[in-house]
PDB file of N, CA and C in Angstrom:
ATOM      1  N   UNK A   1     113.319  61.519 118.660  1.00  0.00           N
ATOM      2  CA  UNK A   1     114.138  61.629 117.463  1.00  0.00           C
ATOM      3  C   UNK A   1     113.344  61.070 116.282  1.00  0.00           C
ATOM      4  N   UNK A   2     113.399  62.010 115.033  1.00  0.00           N
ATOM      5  CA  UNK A   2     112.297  61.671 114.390  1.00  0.00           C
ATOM      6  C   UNK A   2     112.893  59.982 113.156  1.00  0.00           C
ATOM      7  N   UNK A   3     112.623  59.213 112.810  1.00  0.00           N
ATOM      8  CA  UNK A   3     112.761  57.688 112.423  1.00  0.00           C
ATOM      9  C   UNK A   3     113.947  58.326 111.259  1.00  0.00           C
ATOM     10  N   UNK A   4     114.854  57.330 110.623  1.00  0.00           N
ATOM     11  CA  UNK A   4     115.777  57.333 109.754  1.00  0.00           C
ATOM     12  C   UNK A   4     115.744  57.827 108.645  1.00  0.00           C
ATOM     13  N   UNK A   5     114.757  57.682 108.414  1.00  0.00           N
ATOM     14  CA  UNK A   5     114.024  57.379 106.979  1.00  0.00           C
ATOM     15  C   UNK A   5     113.328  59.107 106.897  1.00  0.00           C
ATOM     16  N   UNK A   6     113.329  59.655 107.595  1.00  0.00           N
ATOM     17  CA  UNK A   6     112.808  60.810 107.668  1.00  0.00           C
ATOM     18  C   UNK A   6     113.685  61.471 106.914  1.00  0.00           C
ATOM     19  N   UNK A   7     114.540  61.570 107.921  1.00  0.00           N
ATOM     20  CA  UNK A   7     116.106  62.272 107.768  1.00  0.00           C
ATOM     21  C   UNK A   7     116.590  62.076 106.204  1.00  0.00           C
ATOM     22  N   UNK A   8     116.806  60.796 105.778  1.00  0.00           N
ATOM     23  CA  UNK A   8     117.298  60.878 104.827  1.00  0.00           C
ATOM     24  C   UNK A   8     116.646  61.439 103.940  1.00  0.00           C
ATOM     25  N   UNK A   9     115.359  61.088 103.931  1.00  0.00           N
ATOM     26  CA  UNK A   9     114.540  62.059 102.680  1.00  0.00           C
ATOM     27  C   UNK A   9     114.500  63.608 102.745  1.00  0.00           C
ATOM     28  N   UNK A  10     114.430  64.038 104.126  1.00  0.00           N
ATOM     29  CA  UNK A  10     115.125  65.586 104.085  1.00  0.00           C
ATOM     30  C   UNK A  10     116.409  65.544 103.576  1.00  0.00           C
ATOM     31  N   UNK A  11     117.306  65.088 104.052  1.00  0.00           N
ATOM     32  CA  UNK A  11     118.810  65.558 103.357  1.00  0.00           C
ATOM     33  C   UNK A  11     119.158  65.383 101.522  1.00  0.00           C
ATOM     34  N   UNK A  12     118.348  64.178 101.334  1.00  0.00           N
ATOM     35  CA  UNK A  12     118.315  64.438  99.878  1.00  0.00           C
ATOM     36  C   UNK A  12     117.566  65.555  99.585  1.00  0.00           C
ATOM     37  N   UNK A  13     116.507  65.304  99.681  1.00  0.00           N
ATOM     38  CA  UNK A  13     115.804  67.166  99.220  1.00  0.00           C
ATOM     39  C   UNK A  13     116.399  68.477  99.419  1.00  0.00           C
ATOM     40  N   UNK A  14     117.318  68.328 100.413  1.00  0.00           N
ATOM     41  CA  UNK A  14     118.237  69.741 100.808  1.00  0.00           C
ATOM     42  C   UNK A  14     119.267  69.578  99.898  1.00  0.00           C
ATOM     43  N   UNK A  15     119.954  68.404  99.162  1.00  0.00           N
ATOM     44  CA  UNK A  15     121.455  68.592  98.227  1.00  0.00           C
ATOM     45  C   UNK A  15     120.491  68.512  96.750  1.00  0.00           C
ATOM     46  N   UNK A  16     119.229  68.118  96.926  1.00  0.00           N
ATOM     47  CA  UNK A  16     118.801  68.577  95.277  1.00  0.00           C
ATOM     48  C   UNK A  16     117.953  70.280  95.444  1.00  0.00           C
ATOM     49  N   UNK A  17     117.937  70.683  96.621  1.00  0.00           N
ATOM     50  CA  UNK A  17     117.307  72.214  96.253  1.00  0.00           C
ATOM     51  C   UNK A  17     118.847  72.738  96.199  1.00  0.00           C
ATOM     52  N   UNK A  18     119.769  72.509  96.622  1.00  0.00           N
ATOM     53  CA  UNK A  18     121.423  73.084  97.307  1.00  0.00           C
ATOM     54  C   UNK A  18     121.871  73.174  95.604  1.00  0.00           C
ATOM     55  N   UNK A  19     121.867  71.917  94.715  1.00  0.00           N
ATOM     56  CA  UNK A  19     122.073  71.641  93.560  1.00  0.00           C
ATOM     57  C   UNK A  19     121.546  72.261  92.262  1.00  0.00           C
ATOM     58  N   UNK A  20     120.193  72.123  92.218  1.00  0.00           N
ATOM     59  CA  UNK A  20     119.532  73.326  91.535  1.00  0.00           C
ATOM     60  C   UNK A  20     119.618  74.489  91.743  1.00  0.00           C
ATOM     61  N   UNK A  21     119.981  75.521  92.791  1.00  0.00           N
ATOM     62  CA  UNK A  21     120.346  76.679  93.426  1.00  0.00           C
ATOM     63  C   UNK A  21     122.011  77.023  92.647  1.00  0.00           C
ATOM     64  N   UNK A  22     122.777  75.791  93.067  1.00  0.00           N
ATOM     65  CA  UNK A  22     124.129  76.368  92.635  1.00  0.00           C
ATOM     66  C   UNK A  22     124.031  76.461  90.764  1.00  0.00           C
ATOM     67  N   UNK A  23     123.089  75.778  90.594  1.00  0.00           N
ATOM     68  CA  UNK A  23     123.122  75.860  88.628  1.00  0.00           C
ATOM     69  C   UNK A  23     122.768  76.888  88.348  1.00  0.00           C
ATOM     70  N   UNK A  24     122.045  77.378  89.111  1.00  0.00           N
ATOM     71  CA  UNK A  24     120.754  78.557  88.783  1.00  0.00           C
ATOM     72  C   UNK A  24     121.979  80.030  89.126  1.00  0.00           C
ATOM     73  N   UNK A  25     122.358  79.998  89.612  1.00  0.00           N
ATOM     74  CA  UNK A  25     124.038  80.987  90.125  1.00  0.00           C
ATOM     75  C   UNK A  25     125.135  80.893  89.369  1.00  0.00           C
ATOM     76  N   UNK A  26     125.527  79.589  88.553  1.00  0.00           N
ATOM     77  CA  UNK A  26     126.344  79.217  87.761  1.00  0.00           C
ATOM     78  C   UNK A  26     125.780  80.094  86.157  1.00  0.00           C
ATOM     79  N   UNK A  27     124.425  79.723  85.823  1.00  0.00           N
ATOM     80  CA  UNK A  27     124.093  80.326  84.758  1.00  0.00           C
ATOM     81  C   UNK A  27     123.865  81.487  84.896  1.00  0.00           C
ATOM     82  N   UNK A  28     123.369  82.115  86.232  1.00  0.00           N
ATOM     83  CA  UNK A  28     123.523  83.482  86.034  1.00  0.00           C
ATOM     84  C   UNK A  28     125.052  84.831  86.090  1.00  0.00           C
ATOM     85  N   UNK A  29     125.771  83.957  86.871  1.00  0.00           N
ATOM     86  CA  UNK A  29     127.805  84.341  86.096  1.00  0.00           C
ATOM     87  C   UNK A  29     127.549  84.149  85.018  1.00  0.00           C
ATOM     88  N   UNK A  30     127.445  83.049  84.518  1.00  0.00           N
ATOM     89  CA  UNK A  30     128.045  82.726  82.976  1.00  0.00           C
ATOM     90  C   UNK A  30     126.869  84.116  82.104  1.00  0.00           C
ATOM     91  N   UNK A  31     126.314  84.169  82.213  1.00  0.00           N
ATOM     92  CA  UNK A  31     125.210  85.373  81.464  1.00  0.00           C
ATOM     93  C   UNK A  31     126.093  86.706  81.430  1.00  0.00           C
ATOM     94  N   UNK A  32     126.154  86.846  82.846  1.00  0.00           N
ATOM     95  CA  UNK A  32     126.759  88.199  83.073  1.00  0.00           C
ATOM     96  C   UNK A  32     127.765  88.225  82.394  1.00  0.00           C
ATOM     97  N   UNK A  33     128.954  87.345  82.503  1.00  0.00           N
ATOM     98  CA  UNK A  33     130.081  87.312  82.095  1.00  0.00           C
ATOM     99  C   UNK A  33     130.154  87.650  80.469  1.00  0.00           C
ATOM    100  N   UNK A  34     129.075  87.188  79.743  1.00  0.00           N
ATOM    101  CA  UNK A  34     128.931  86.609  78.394  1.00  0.00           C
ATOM    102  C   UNK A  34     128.484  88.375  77.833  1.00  0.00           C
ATOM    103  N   UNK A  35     127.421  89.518  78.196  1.00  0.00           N
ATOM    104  CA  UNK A  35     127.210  90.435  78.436  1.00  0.00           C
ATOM    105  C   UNK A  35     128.108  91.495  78.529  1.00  0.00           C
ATOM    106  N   UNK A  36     129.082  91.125  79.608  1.00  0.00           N
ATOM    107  CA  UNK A  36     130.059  92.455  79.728  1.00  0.00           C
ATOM    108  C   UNK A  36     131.159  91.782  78.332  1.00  0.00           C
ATOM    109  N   UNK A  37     131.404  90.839  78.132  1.00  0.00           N
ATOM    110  CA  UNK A  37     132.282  90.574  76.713  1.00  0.00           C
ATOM    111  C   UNK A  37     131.492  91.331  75.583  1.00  0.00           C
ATOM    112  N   UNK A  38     130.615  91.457  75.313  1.00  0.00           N
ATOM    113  CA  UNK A  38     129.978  91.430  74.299  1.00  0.00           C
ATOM    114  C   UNK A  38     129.711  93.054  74.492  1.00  0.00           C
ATOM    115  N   UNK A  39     129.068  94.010  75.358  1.00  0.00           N
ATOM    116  CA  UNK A  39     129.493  95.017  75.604  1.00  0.00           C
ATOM    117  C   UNK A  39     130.891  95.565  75.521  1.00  0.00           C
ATOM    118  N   UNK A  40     132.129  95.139  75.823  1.00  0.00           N
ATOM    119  CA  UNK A  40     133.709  95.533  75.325  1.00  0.00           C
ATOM    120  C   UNK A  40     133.490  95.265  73.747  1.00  0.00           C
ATOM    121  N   UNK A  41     132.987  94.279  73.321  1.00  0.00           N
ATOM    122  CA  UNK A  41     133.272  94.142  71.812  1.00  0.00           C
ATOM    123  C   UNK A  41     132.668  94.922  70.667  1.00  0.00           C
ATOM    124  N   UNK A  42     131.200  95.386  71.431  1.00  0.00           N
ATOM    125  CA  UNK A  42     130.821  96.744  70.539  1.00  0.00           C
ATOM    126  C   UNK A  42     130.873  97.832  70.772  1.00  0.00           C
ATOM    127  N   UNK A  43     131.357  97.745  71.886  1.00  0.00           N
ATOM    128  CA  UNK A  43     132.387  99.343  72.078  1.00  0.00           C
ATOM    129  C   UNK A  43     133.491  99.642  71.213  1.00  0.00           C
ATOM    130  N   UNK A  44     134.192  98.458  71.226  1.00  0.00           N
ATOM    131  CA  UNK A  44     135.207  98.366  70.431  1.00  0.00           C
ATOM    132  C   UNK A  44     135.242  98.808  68.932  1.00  0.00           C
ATOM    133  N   UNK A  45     134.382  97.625  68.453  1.00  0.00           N
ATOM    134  CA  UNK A  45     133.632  97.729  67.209  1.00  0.00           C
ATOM    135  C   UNK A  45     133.030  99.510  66.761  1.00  0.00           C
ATOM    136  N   UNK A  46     132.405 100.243  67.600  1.00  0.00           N
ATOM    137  CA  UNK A  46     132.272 101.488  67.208  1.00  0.00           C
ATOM    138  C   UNK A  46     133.166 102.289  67.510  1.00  0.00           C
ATOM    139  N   UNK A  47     134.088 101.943  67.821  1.00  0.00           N
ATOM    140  CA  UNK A  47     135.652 102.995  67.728  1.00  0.00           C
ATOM    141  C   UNK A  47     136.330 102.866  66.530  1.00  0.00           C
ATOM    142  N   UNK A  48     136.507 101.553  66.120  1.00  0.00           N
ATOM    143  CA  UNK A  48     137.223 100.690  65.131  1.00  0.00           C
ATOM    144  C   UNK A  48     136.321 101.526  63.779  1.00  0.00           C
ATOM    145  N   UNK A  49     135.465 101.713  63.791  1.00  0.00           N
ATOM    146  CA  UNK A  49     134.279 102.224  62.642  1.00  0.00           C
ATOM    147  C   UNK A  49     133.780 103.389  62.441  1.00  0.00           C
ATOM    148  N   UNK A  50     134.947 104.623  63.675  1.00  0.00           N
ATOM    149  CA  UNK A  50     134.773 105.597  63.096  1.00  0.00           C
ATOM    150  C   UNK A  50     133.779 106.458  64.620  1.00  0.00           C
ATOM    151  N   UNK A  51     133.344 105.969  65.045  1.00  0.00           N
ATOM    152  CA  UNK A  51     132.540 106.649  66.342  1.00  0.00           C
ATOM    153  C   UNK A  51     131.142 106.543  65.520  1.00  0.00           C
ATOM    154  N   UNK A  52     130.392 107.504  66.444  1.00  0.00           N
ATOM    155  CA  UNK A  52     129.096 107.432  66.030  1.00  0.00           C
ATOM    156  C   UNK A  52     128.124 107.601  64.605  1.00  0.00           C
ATOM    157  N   UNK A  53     129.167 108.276  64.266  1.00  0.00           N
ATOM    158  CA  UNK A  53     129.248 109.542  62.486  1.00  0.00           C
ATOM    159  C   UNK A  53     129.071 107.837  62.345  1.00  0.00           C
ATOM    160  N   UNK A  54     129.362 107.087  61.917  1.00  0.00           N
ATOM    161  CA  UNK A  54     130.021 105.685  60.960  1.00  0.00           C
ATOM    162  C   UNK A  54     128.664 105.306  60.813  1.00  0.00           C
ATOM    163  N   UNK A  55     128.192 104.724  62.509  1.00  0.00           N
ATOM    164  CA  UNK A  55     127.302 104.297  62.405  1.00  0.00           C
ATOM    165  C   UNK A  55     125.887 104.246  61.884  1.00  0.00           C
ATOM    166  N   UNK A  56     125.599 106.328  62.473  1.00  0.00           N
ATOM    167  CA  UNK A  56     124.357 106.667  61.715  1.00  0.00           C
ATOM    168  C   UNK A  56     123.873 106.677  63.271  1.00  0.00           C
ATOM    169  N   UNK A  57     124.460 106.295  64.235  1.00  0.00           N
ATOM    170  CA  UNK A  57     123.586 106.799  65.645  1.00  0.00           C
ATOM    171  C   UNK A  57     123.784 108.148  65.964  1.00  0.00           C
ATOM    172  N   UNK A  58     124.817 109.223  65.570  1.00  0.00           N
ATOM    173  CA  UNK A  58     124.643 110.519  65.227  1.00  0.00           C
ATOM    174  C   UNK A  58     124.817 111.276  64.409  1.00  0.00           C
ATOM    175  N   UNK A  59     124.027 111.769  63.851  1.00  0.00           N
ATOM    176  CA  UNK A  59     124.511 112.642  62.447  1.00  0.00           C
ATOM    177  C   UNK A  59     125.405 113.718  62.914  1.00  0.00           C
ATOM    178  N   UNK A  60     126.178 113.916  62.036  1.00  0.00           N
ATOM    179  CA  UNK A  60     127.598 114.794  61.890  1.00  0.00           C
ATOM    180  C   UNK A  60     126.707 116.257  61.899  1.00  0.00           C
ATOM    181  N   UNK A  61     127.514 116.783  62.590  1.00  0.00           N
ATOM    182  CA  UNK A  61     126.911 118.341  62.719  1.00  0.00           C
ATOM    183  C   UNK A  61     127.224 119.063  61.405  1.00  0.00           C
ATOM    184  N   UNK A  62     126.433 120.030  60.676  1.00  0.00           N
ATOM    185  CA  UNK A  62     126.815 120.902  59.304  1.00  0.00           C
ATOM    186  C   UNK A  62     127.889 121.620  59.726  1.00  0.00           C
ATOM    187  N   UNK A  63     128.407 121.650  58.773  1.00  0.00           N
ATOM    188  CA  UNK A  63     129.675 122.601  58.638  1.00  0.00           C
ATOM    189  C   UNK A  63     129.420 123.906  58.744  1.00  0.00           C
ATOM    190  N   UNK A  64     130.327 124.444  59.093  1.00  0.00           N
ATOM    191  CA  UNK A  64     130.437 125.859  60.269  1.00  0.00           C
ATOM    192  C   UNK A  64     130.134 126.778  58.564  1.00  0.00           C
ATOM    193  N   UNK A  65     129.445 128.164  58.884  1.00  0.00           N
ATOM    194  CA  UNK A  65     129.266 128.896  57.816  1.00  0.00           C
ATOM    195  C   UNK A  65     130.901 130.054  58.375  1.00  0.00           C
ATOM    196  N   UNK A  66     131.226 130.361  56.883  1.00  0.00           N
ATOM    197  CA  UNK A  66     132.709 130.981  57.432  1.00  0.00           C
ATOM    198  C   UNK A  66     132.132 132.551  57.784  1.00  0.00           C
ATOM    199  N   UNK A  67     132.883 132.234  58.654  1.00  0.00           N
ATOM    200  CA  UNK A  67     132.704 133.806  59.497  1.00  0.00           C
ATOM    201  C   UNK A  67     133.211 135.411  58.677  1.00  0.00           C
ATOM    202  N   UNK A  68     132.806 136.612  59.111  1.00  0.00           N
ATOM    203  CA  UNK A  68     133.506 137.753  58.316  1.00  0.00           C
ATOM    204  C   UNK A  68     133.972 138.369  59.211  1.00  0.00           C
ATOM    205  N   UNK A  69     135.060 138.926  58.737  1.00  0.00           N
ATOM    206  CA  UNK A  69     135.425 140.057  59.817  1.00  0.00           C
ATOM    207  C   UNK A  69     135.010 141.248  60.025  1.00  0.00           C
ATOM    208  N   UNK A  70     135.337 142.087  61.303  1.00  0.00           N
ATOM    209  CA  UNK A  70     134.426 143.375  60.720  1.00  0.00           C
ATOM    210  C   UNK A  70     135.142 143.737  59.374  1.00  0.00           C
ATOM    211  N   UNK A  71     136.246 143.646  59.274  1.00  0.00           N
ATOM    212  CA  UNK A  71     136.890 145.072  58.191  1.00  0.00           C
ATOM    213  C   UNK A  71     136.690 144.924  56.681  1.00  0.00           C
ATOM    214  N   UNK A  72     135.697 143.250  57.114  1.00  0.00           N
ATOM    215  CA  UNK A  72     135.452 143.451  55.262  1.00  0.00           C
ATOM    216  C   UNK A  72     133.841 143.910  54.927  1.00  0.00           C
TER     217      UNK A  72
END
């Protein structure tokens, strides 16, 4: 059985890698989370403003030339 003193210095090293691991998982939710808000909000934001025309991310198609009939 390996001496006391072993042990304990493994088990601390296992709740500070266990510890840094759960932060490192904590900040990566909180990212994601922060991302998909912020994605709903400029979705939002370009509805609220008209769609794409508003923005200038698509130009508005030209207006239709008016058609003739045959009989004129």
């Amino acid at each position: 059985m390996p001496p006391r003193g072993m042990l304990d210095r493994i088990w601390t090293t296992a709740k500070a890698v266990f510890g840094v691991a759960l932060l490192v998982v904590c900040a990566l939710l909180a990212a994601q989370k922060l991302d998909r808000e912020r994605a709903e909000q400029s979705a939002q934001a370009l509805f609220r403003a008209g769609g794409p025309e508003a923005t200038g991310s698509i130009t508005p198609a030209a207006p239709a030339l008016p058609t003739r009939t045959p009989s004129e």
